[in-house]
PDB file of N, CA and C in Angstrom:
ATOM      1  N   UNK A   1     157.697 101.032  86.549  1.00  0.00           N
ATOM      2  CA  UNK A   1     156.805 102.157  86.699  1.00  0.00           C
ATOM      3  C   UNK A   1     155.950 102.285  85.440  1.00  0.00           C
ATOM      4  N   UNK A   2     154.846 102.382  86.101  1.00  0.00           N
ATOM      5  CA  UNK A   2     153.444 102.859  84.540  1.00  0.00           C
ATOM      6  C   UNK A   2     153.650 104.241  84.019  1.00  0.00           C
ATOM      7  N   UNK A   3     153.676 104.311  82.725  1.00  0.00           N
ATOM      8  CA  UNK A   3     153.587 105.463  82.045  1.00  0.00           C
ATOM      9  C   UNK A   3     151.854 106.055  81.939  1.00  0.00           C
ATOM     10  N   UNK A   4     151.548 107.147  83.030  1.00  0.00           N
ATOM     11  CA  UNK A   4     150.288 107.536  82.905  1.00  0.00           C
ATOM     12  C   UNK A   4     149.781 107.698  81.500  1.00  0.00           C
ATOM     13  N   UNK A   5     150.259 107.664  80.928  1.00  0.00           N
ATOM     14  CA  UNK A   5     149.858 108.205  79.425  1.00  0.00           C
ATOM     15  C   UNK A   5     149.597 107.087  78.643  1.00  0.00           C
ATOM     16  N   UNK A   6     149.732 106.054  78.914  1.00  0.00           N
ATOM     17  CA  UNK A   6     149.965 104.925  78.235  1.00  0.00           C
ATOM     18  C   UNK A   6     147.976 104.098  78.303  1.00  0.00           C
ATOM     19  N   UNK A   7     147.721 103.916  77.127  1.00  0.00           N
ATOM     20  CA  UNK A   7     146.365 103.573  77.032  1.00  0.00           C
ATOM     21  C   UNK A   7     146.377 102.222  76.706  1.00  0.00           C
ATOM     22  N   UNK A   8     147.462 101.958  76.586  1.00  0.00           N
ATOM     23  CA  UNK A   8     147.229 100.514  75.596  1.00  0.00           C
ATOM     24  C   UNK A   8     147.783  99.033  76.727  1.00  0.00           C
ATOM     25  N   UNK A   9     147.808  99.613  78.168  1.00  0.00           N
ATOM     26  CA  UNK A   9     148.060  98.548  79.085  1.00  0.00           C
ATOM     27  C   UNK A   9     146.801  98.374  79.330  1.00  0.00           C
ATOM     28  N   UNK A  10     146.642  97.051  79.617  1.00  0.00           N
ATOM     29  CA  UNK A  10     145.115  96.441  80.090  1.00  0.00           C
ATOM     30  C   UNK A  10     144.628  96.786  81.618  1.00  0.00           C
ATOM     31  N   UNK A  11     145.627  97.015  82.530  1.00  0.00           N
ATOM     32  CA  UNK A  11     144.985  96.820  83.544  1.00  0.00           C
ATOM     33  C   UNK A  11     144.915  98.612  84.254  1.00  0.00           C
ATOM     34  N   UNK A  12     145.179  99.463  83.449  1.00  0.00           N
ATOM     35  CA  UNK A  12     144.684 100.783  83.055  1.00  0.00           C
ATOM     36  C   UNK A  12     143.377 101.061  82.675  1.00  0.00           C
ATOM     37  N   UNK A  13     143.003 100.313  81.388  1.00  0.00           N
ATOM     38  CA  UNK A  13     141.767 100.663  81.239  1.00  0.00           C
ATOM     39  C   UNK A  13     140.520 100.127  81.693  1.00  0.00           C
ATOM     40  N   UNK A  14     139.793 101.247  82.108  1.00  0.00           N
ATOM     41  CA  UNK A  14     138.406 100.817  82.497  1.00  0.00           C
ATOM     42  C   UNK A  14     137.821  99.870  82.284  1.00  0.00           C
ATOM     43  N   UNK A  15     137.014  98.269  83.323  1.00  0.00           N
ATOM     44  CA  UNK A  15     136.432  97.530  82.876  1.00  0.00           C
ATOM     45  C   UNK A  15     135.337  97.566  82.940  1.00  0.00           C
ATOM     46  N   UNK A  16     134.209  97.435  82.033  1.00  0.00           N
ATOM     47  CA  UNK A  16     132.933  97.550  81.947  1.00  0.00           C
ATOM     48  C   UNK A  16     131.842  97.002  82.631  1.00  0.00           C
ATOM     49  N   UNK A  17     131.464  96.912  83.603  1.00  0.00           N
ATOM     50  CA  UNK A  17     130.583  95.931  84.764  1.00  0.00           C
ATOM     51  C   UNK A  17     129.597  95.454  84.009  1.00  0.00           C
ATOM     52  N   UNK A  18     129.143  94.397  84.054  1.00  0.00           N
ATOM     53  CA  UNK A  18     128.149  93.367  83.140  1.00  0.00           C
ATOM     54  C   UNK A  18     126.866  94.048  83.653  1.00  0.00           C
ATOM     55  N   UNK A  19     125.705  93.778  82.628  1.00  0.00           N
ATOM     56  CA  UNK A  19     124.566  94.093  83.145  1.00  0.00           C
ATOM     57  C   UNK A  19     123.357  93.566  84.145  1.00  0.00           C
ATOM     58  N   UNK A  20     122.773  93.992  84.525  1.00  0.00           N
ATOM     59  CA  UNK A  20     122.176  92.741  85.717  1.00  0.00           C
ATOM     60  C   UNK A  20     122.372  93.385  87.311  1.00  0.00           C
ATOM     61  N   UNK A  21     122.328  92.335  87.901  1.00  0.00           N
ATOM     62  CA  UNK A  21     122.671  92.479  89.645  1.00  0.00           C
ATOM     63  C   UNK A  21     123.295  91.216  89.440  1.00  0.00           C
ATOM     64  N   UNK A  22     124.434  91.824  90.511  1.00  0.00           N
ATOM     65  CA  UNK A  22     125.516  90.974  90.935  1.00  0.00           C
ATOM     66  C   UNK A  22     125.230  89.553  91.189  1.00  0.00           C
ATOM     67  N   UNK A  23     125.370  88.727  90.450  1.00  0.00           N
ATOM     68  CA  UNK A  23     125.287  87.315  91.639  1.00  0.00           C
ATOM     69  C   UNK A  23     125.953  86.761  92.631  1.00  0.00           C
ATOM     70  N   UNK A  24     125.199  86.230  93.242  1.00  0.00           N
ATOM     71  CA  UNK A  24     125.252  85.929  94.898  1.00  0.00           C
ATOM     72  C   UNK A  24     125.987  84.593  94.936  1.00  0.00           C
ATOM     73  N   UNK A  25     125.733  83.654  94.209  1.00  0.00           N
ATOM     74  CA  UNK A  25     126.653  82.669  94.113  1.00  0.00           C
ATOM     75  C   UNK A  25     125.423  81.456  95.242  1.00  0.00           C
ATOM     76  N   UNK A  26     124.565  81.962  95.693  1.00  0.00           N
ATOM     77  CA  UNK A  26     123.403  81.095  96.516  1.00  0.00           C
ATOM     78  C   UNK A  26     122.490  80.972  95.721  1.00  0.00           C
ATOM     79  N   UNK A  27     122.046  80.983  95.042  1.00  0.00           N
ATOM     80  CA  UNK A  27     120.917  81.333  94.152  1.00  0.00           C
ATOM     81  C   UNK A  27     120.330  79.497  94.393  1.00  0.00           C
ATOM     82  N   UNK A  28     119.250  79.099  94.221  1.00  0.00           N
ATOM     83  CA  UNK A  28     118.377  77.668  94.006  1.00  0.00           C
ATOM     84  C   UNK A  28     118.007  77.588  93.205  1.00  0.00           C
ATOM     85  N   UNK A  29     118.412  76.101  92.280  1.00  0.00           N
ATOM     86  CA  UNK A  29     117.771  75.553  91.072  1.00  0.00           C
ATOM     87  C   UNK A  29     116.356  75.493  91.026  1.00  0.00           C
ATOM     88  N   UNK A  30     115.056  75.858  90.154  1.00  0.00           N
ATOM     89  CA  UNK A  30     113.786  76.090  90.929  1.00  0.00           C
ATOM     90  C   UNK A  30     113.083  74.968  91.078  1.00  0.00           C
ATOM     91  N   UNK A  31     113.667  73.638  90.817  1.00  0.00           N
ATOM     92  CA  UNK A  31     112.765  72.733  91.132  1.00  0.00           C
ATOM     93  C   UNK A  31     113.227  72.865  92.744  1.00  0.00           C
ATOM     94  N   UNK A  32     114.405  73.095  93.423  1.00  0.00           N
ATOM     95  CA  UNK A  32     114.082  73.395  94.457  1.00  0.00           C
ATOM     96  C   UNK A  32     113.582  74.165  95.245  1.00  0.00           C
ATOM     97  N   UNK A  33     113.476  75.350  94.815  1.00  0.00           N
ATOM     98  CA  UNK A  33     112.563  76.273  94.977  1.00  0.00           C
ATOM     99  C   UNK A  33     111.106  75.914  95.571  1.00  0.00           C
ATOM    100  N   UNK A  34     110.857  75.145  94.092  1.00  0.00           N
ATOM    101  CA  UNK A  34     109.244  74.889  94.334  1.00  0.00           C
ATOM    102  C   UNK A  34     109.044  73.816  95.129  1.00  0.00           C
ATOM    103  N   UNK A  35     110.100  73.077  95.852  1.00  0.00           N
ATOM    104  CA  UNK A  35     109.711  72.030  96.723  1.00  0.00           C
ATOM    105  C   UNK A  35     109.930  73.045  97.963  1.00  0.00           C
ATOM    106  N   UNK A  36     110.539  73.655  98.121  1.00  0.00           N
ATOM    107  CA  UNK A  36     110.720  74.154  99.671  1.00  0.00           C
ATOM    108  C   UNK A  36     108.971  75.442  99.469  1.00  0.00           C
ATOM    109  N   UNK A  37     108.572  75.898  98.046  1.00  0.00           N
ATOM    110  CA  UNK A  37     107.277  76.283  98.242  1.00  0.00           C
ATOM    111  C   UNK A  37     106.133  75.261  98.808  1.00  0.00           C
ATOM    112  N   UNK A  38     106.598  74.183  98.025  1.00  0.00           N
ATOM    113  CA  UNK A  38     105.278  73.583  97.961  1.00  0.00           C
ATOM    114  C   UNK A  38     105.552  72.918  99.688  1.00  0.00           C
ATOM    115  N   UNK A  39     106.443  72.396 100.544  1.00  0.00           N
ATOM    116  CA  UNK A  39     106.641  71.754 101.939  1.00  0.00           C
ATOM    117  C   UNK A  39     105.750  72.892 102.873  1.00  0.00           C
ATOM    118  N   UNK A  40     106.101  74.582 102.308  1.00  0.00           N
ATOM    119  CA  UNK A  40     105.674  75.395 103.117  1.00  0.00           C
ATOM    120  C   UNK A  40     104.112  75.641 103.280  1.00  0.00           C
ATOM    121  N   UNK A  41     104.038  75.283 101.986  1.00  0.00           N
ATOM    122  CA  UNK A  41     101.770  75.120 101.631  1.00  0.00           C
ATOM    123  C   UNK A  41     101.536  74.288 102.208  1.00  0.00           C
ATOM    124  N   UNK A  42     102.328  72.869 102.408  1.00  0.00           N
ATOM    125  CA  UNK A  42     101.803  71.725 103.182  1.00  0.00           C
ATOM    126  C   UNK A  42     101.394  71.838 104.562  1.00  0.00           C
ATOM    127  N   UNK A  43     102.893  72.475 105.416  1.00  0.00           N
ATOM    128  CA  UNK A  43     102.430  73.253 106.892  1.00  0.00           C
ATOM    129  C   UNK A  43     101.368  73.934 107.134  1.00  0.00           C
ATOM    130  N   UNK A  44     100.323  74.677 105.963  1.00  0.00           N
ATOM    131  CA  UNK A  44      99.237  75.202 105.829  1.00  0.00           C
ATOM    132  C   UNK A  44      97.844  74.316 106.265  1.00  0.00           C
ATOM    133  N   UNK A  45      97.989  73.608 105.987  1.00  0.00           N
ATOM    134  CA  UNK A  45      96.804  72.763 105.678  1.00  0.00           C
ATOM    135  C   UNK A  45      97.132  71.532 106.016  1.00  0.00           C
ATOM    136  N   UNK A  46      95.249  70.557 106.851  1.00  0.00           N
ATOM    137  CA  UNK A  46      95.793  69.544 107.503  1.00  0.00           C
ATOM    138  C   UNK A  46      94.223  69.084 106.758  1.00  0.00           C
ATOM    139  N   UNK A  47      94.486  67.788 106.474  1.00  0.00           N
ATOM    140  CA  UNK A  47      93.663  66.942 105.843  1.00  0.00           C
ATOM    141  C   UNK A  47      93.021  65.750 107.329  1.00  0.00           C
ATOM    142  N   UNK A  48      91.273  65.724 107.315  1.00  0.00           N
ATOM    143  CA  UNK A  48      91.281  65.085 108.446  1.00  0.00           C
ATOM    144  C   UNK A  48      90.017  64.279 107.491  1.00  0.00           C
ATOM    145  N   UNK A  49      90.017  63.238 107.926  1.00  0.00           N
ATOM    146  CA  UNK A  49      88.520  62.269 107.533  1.00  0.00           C
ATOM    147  C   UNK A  49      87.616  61.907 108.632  1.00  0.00           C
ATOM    148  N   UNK A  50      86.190  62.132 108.417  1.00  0.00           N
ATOM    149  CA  UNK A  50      85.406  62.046 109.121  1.00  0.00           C
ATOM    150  C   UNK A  50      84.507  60.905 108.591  1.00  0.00           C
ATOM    151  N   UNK A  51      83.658  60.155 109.413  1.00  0.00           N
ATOM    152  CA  UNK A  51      82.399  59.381 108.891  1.00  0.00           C
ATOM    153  C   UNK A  51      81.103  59.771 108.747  1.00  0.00           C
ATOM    154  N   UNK A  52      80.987  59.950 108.197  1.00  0.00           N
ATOM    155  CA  UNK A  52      79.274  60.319 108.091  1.00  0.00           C
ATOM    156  C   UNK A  52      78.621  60.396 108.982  1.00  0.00           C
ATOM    157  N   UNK A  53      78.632  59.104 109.658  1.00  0.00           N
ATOM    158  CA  UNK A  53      77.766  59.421 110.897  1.00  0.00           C
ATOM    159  C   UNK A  53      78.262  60.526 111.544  1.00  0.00           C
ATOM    160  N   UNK A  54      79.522  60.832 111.650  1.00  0.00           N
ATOM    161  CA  UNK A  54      79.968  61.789 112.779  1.00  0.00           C
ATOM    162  C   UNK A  54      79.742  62.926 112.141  1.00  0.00           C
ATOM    163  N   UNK A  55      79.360  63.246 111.332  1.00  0.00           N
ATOM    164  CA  UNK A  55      78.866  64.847 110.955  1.00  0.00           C
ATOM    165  C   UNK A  55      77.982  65.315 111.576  1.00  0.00           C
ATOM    166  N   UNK A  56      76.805  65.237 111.332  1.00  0.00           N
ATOM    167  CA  UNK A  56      76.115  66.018 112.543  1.00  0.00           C
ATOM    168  C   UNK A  56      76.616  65.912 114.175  1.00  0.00           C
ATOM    169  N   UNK A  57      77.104  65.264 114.466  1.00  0.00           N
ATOM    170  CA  UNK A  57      77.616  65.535 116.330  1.00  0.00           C
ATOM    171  C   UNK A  57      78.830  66.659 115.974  1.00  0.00           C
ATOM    172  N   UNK A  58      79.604  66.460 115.224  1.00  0.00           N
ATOM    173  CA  UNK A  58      80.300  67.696 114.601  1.00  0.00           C
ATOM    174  C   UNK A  58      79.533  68.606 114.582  1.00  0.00           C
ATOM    175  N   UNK A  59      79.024  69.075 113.672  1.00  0.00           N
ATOM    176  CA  UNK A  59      77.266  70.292 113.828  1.00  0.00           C
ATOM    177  C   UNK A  59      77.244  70.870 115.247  1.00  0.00           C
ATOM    178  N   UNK A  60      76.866  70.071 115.516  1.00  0.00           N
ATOM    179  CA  UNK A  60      76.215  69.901 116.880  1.00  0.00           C
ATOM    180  C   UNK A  60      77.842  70.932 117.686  1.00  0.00           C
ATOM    181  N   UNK A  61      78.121  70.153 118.015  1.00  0.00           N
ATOM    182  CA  UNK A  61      79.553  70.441 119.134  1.00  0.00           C
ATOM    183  C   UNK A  61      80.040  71.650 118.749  1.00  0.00           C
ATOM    184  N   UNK A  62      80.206  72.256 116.678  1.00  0.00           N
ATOM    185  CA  UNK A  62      80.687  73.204 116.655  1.00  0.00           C
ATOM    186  C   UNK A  62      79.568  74.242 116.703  1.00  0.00           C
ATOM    187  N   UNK A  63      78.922  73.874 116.643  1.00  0.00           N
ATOM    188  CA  UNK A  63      76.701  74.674 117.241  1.00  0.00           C
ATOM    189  C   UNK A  63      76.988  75.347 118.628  1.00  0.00           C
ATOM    190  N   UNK A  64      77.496  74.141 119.658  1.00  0.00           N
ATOM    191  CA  UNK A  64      77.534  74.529 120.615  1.00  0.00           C
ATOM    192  C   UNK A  64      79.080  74.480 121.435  1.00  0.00           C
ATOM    193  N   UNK A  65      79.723  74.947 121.656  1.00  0.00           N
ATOM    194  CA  UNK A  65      81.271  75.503 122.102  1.00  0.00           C
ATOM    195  C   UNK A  65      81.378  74.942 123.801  1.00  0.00           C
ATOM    196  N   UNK A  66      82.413  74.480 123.973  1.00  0.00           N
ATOM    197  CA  UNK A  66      82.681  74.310 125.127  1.00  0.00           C
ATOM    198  C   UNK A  66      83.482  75.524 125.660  1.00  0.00           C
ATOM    199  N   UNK A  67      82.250  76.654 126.180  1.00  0.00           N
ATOM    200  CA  UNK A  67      83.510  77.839 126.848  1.00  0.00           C
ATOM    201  C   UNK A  67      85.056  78.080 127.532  1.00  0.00           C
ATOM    202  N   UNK A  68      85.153  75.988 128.099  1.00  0.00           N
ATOM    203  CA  UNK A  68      86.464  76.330 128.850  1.00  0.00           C
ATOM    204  C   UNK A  68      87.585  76.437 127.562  1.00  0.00           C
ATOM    205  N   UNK A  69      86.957  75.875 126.467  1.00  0.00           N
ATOM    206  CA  UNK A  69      88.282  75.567 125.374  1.00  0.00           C
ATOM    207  C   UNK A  69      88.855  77.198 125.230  1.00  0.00           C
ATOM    208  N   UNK A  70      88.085  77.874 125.113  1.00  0.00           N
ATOM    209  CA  UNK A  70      88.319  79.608 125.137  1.00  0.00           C
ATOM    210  C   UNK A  70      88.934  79.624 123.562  1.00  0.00           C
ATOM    211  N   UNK A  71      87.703  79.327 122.491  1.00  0.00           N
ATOM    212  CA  UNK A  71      88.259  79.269 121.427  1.00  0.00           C
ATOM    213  C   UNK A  71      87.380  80.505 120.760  1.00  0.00           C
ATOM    214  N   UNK A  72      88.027  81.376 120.171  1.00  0.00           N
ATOM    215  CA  UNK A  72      87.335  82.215 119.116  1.00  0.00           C
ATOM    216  C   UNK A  72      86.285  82.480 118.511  1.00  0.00           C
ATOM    217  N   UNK A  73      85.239  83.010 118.143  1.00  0.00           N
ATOM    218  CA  UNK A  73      84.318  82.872 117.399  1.00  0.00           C
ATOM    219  C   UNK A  73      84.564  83.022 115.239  1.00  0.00           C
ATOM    220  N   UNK A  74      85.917  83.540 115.231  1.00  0.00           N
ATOM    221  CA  UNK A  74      86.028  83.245 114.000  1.00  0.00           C
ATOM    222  C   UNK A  74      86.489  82.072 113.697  1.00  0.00           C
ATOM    223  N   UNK A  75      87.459  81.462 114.414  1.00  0.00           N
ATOM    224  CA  UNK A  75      87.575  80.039 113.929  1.00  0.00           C
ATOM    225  C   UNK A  75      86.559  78.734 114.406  1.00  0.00           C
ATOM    226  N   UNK A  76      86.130  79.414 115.227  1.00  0.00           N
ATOM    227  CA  UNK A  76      85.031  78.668 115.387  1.00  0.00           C
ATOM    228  C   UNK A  76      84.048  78.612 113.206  1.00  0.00           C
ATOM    229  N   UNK A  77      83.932  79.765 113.058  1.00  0.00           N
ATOM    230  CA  UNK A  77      82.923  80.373 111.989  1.00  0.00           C
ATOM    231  C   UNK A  77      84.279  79.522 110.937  1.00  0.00           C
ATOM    232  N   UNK A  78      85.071  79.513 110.797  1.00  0.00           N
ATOM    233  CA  UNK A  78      86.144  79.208 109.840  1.00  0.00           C
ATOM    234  C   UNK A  78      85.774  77.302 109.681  1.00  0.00           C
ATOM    235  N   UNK A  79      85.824  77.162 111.093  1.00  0.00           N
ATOM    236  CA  UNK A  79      86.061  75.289 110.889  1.00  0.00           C
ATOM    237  C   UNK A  79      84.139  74.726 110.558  1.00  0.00           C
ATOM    238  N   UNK A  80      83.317  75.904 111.048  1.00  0.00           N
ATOM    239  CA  UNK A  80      82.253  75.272 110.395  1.00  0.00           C
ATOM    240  C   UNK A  80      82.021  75.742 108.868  1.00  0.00           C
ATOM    241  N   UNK A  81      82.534  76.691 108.480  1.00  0.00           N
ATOM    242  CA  UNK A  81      82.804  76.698 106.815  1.00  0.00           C
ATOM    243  C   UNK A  81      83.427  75.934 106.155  1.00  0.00           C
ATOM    244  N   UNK A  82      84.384  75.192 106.792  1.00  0.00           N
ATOM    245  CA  UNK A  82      85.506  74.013 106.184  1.00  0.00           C
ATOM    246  C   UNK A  82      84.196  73.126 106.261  1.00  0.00           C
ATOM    247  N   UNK A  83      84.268  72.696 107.364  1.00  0.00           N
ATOM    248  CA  UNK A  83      82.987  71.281 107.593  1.00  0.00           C
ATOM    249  C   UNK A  83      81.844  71.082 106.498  1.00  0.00           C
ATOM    250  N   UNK A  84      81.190  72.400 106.407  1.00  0.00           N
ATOM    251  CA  UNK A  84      79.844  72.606 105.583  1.00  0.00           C
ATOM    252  C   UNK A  84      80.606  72.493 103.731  1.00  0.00           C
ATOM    253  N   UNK A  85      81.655  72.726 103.342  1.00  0.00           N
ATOM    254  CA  UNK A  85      81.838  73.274 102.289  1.00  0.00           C
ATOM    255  C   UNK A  85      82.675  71.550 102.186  1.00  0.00           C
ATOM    256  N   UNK A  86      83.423  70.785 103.119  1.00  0.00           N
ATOM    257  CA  UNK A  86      83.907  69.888 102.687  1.00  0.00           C
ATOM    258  C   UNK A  86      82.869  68.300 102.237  1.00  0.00           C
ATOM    259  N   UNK A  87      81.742  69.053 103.177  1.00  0.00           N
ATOM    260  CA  UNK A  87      80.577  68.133 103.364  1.00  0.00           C
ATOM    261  C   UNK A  87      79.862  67.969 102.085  1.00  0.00           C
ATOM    262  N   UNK A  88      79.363  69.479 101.778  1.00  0.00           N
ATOM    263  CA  UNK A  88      78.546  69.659  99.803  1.00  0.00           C
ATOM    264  C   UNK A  88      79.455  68.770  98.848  1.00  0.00           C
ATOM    265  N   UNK A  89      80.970  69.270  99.114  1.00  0.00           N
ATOM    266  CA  UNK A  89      81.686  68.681  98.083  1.00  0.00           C
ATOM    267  C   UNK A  89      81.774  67.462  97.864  1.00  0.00           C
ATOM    268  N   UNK A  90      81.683  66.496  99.010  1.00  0.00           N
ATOM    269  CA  UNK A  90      81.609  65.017  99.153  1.00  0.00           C
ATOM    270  C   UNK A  90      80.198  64.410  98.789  1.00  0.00           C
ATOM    271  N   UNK A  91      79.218  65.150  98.440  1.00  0.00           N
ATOM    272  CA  UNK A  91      77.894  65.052  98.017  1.00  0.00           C
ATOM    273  C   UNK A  91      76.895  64.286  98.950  1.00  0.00           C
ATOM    274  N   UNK A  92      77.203  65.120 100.385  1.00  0.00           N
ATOM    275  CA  UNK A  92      76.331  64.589 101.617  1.00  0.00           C
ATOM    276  C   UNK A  92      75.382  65.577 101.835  1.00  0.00           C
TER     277      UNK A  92
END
């Protein structure tokens, strides 16, 4: 039996909780981190090559919409901003 009075047993006195938030014991080293960031930017974005010649019929086609595709007018406005802006940059 414990003597209530008794201060000098260890598992009596109060232990002091460390500072911080608890760890989880899952936590990721951040180079993995930044690969499961960077896989998720990749799903973002799709890299396509075109020929020169085929730019203007591009123009053209995204100029004029095939109504059955039933595609948007902002991405419509989006993929001819990609086109026009990938086009300057390539110095055409």
């Amino acid at each position: 039996m414990k003597d209530v009075n008794d201060n000098q047993t260890a598992d009596l006195l109060p232990i002091k909780r460390p500072r911080g938030r608890p760890r989880t014991g899952s936590a990721l080293p951040g180079a993995v981190r930044q690969a499961k960031y960077r896989a998720k930017l990749a799903e973002n974005t799709v890299t396509v090559t075109f020929n020169r010649d085929d730019v203007p019929a591009l123009k053209l086609l995204l100029a004029n919409p095939n109504p059955a595709l039933d595609v948007d007018q902002d991405t419509l406005d989006r993929l001819v901003a990609t086109l026009f802006t990938s086009a300057l940059e390539q110095g055409r």
